[in-house]
Protein backbone atom coordinates (compact mmCIF):
# COMPACT_ATOMS: atom_id res chain seq x y z
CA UNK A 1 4.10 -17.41 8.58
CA UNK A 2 5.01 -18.18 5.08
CA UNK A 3 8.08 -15.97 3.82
CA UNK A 4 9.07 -15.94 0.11
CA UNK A 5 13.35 -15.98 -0.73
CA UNK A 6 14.82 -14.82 -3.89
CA UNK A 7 18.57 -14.96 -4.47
CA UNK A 8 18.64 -17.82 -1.74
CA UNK A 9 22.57 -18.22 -2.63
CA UNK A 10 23.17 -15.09 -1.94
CA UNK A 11 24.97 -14.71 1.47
CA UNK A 12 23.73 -11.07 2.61
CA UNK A 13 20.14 -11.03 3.73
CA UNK A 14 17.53 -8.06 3.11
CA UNK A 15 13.50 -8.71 5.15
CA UNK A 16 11.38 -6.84 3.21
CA UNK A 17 7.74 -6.15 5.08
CA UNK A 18 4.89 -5.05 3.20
CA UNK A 19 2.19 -2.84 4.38
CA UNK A 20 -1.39 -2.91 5.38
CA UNK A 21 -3.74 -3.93 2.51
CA UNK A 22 -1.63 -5.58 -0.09
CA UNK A 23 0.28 -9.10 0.38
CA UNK A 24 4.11 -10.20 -0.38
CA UNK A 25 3.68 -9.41 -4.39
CA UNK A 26 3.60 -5.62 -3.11
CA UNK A 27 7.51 -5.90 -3.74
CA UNK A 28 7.42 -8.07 -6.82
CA UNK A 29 9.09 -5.14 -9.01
CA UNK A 30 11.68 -4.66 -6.74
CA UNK A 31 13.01 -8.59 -6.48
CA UNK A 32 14.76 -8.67 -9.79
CA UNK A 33 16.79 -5.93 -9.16
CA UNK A 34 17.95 -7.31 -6.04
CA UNK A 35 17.65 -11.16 -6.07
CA UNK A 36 20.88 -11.59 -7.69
CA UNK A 37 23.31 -9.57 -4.90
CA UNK A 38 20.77 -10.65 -1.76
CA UNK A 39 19.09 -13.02 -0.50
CA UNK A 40 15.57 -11.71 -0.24
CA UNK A 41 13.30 -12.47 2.18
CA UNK A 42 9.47 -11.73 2.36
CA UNK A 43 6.61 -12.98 4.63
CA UNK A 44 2.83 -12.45 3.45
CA UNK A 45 1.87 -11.20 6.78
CA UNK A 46 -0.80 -13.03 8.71
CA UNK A 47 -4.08 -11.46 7.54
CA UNK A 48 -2.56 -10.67 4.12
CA UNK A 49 -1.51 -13.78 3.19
CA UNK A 50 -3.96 -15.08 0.37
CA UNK A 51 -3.31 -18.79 0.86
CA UNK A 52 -4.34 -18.64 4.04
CA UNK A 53 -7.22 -17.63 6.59
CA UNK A 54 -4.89 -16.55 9.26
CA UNK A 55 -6.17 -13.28 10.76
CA UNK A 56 -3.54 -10.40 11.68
CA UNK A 57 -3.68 -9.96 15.33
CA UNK A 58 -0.51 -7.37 16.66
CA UNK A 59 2.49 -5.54 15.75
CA UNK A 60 4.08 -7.01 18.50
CA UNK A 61 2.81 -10.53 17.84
CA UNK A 62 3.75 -10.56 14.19
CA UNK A 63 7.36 -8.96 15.11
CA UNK A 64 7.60 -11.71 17.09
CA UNK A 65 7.18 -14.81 15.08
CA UNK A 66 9.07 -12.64 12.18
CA UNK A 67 11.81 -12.82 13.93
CA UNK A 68 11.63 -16.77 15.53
CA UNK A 69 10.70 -17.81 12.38
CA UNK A 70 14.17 -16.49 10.62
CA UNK A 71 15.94 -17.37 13.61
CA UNK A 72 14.89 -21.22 13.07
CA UNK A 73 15.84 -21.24 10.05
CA UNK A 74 19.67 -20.01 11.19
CA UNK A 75 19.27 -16.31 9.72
CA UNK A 76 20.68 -14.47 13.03
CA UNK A 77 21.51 -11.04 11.30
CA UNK A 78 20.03 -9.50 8.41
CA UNK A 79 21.81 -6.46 5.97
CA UNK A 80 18.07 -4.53 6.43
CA UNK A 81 14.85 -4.66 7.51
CA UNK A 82 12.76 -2.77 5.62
CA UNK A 83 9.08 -1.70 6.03
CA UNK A 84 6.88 0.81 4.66
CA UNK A 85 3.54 2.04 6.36
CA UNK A 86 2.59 -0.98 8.74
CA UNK A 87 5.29 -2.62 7.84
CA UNK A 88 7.58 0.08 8.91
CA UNK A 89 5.89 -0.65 12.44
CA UNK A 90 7.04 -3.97 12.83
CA UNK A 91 10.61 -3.33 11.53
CA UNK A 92 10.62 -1.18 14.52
CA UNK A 93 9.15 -3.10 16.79
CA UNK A 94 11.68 -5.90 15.53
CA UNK A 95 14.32 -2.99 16.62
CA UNK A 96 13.26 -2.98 19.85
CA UNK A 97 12.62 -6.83 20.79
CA UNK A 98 16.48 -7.11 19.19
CA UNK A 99 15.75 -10.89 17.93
CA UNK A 100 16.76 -10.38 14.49
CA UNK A 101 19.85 -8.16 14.60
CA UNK A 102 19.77 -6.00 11.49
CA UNK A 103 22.74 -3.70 10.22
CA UNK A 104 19.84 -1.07 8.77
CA UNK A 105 16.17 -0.49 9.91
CA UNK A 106 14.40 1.35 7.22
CA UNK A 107 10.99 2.56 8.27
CA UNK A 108 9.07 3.94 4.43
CA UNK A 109 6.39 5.99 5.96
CA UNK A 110 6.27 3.46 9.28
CA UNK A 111 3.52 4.26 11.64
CA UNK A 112 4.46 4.94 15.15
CA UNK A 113 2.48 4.52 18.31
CA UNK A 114 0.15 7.33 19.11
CA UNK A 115 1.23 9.61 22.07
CA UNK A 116 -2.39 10.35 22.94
CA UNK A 117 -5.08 9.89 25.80
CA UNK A 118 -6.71 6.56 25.29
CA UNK A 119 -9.98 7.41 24.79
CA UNK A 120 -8.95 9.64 21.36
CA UNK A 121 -6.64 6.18 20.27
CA UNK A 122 -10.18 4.56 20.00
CA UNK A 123 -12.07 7.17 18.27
CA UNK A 124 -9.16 7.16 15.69
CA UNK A 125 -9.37 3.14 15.64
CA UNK A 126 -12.73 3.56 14.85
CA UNK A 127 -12.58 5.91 12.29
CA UNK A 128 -10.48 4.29 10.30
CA UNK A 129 -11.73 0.81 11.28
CA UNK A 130 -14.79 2.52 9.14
CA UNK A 131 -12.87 3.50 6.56
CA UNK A 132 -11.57 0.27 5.98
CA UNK A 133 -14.87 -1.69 6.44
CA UNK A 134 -16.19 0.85 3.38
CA UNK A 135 -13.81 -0.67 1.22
CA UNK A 136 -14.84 -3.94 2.34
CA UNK A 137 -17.97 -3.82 0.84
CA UNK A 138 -17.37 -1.80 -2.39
CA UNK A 139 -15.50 1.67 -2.02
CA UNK A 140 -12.18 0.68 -2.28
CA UNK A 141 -11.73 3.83 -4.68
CA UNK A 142 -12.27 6.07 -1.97
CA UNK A 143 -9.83 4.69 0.62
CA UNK A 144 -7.31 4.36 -1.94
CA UNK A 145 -7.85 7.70 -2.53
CA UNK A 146 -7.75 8.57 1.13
CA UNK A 147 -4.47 7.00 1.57
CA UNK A 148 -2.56 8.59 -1.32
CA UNK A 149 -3.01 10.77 -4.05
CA UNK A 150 -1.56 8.74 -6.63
CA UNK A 151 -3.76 7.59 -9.09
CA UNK A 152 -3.84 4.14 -9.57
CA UNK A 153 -4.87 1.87 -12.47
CA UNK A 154 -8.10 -0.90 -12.78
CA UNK A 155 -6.26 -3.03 -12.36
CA UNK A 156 -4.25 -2.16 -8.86
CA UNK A 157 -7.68 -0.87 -7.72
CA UNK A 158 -9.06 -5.07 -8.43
CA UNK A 159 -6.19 -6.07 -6.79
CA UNK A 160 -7.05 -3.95 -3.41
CA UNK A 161 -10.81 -5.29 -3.61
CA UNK A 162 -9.22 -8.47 -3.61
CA UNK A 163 -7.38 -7.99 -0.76
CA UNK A 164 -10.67 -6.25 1.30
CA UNK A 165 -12.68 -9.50 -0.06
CA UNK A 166 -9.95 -11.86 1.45
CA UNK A 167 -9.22 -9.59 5.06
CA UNK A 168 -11.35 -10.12 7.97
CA UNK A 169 -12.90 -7.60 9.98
CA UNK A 170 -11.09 -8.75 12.53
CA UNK A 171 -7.67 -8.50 10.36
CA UNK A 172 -8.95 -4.85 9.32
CA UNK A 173 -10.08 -3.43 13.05
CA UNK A 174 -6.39 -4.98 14.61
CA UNK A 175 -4.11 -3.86 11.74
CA UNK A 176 -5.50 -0.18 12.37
CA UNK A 177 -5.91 -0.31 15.97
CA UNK A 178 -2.22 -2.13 16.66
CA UNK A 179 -0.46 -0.08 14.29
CA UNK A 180 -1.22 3.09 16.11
CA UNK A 181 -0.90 1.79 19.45
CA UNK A 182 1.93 -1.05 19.46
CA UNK A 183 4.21 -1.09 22.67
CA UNK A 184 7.12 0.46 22.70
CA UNK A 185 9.74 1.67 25.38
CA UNK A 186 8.94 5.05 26.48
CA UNK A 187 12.58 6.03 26.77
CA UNK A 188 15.14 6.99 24.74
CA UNK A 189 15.84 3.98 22.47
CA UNK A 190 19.27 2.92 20.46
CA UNK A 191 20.02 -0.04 18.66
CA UNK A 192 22.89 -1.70 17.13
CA UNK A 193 21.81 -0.91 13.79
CA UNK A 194 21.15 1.89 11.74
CA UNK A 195 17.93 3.41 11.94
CA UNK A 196 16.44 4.97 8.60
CA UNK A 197 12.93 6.94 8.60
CA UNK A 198 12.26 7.40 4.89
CA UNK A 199 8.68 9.70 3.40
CA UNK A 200 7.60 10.88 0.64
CA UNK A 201 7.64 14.53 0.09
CA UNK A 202 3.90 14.20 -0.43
CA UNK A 203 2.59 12.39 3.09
CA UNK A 204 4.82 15.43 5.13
CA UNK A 205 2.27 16.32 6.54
CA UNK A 206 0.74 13.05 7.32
CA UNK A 207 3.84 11.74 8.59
CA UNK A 208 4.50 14.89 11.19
CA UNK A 209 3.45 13.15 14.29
CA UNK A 210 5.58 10.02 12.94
CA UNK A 211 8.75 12.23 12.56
CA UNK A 212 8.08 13.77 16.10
CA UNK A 213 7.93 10.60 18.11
CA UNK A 214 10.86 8.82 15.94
CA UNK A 215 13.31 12.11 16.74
CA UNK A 216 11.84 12.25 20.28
CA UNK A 217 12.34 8.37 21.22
CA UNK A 218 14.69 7.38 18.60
CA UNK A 219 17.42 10.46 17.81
CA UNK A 220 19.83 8.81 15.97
CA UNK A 221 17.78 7.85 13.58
CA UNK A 222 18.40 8.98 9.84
CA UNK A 223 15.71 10.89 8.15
CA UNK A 224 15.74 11.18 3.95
CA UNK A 225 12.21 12.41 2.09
CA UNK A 226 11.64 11.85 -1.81
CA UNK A 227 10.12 14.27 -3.69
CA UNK A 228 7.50 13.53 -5.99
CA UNK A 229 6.31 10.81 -4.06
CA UNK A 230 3.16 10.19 -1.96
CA UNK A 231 2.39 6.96 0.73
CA UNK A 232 3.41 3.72 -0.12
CA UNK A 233 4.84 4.53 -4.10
CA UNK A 234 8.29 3.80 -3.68
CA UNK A 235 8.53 -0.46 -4.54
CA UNK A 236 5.45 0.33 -6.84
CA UNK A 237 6.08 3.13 -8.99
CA UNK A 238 9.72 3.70 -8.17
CA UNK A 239 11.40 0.11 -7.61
CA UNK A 240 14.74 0.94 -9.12
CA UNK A 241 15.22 4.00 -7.24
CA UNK A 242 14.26 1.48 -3.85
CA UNK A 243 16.89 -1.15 -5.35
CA UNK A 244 19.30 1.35 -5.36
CA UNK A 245 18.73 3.38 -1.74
CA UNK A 246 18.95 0.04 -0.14
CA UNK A 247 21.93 -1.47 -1.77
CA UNK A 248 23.76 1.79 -0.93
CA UNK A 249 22.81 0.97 2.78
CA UNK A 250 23.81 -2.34 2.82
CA UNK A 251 27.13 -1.50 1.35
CA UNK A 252 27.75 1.16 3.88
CA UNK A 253 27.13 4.22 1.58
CA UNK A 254 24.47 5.72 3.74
């Protein structure tokens, strides 16, 4: 997995994980106000990265060789580990293998596991799996749209077709299908770190099934909302504000 470092001589550590449907550059407004007090780390995900034709196959796999792929390189404890929307999956899912330790988990809008009979996970799976496959071919307008209700420029909607153009089907159907149906503990879960569950005030809704399971399975876990916001904005439209919510973290001024 290829991971991109800024502020490399920095001695604190931040993992930033993009989401679904974008690559590393996702967080390329929020480096420069951080690369000079961390040490920024951040993988294009398998699937999403565009030098590649690696295919995204699991949370759980890509959580994996996240974390064995730091941990050869002798990072054994990051400051955070931050993720929004898919990415907020496998910052939990990091959580729970415990690999990587982490002083903050910050989940922006994470996706947790359904809590649902199996044969409604795959009508889901393949409702959005069609979705997805839509934009594939031509309509990524109305899944961006679908997603959040942001309007977006021209130019960030050629950068999505890009990023349909370069994603399998295969990378599509498994991102969708993994991210609501990952493995998890089902018991009470607490980790040696700090967990965070950020959303924007405009996904609420969107997110309520996300905010049951995380204060069901995981009640210590800190939950903040942004107003103004919707899915995904924060390192886009709002990177200082993101700069500035995880550098109180990481200095303990949660």
């Amino acid at each position: 997995m290829r991971i991109y470092e800024y502020g490399s001589e920095n001695p604190e550590c931040i993992l930033l994980i993009h989401p679904s449907l974008v690559t590393y550059d996702y967080f390329e407004r929020v480096v420069p106000l951080l690369e000079k007090q961390y040490h920024l780390l951040i993988p294009a995900l398998p699937g999403y990265d565009l030098l590649d034709g690696s295919e995204f196959v699991s949370v759980e796999r890509t959580a994996s060789e996240l974390a064995e792929d730091l941990l050869t390189q002798g990072i054994r404890e990051v400051k955070a580990i931050y993720g929004c929307s898919m990415g907020g999956s496998i910052a939990l899912r990091m959580a729970a293998d415990g690999k990587l330790k982490a002083r903050n988990y910050v989940m922006d809008g994470g996706i947790t596991p359904y809590q649902l009979p199996w044969i409604l996970t795959r009508f889901i799976a393949l409702r959005d799996f069609a979705m997805m496959a839509l934009g594939k071919i031509g309509g990524e307008k109305a899944v961006v749209k679908a997603f959040s209700s942001t309007s977006y420029s021209e130019e960030d909607l050629k950068y999505v077709a890009d990023i349909f153009r370069h994603c399998t089907y295969k990378t599509l159907w498994n991102t969708f299908d993994s991210c609501n149906n990952y493995q998890m503990p089902k018991k009470i879960m607490r980790f040696s770190g700090k967990v965070h569950y950020w959303y924007a005030e405009k996904e609420r809704k969107a997110r309520d099934w996300d905010l049951k399971y995380m204060k069901k399975f995981v009640p210590d876990t800190v939950f903040r909302s942004f107003e103004g916001m919707d899915h995904g904005d924060m390192a886009l439209f709002y990177p200082e504000r993101m700069a500035r919510e995880l550098s109180r973290l990481c200095e303990g001024n949660s």
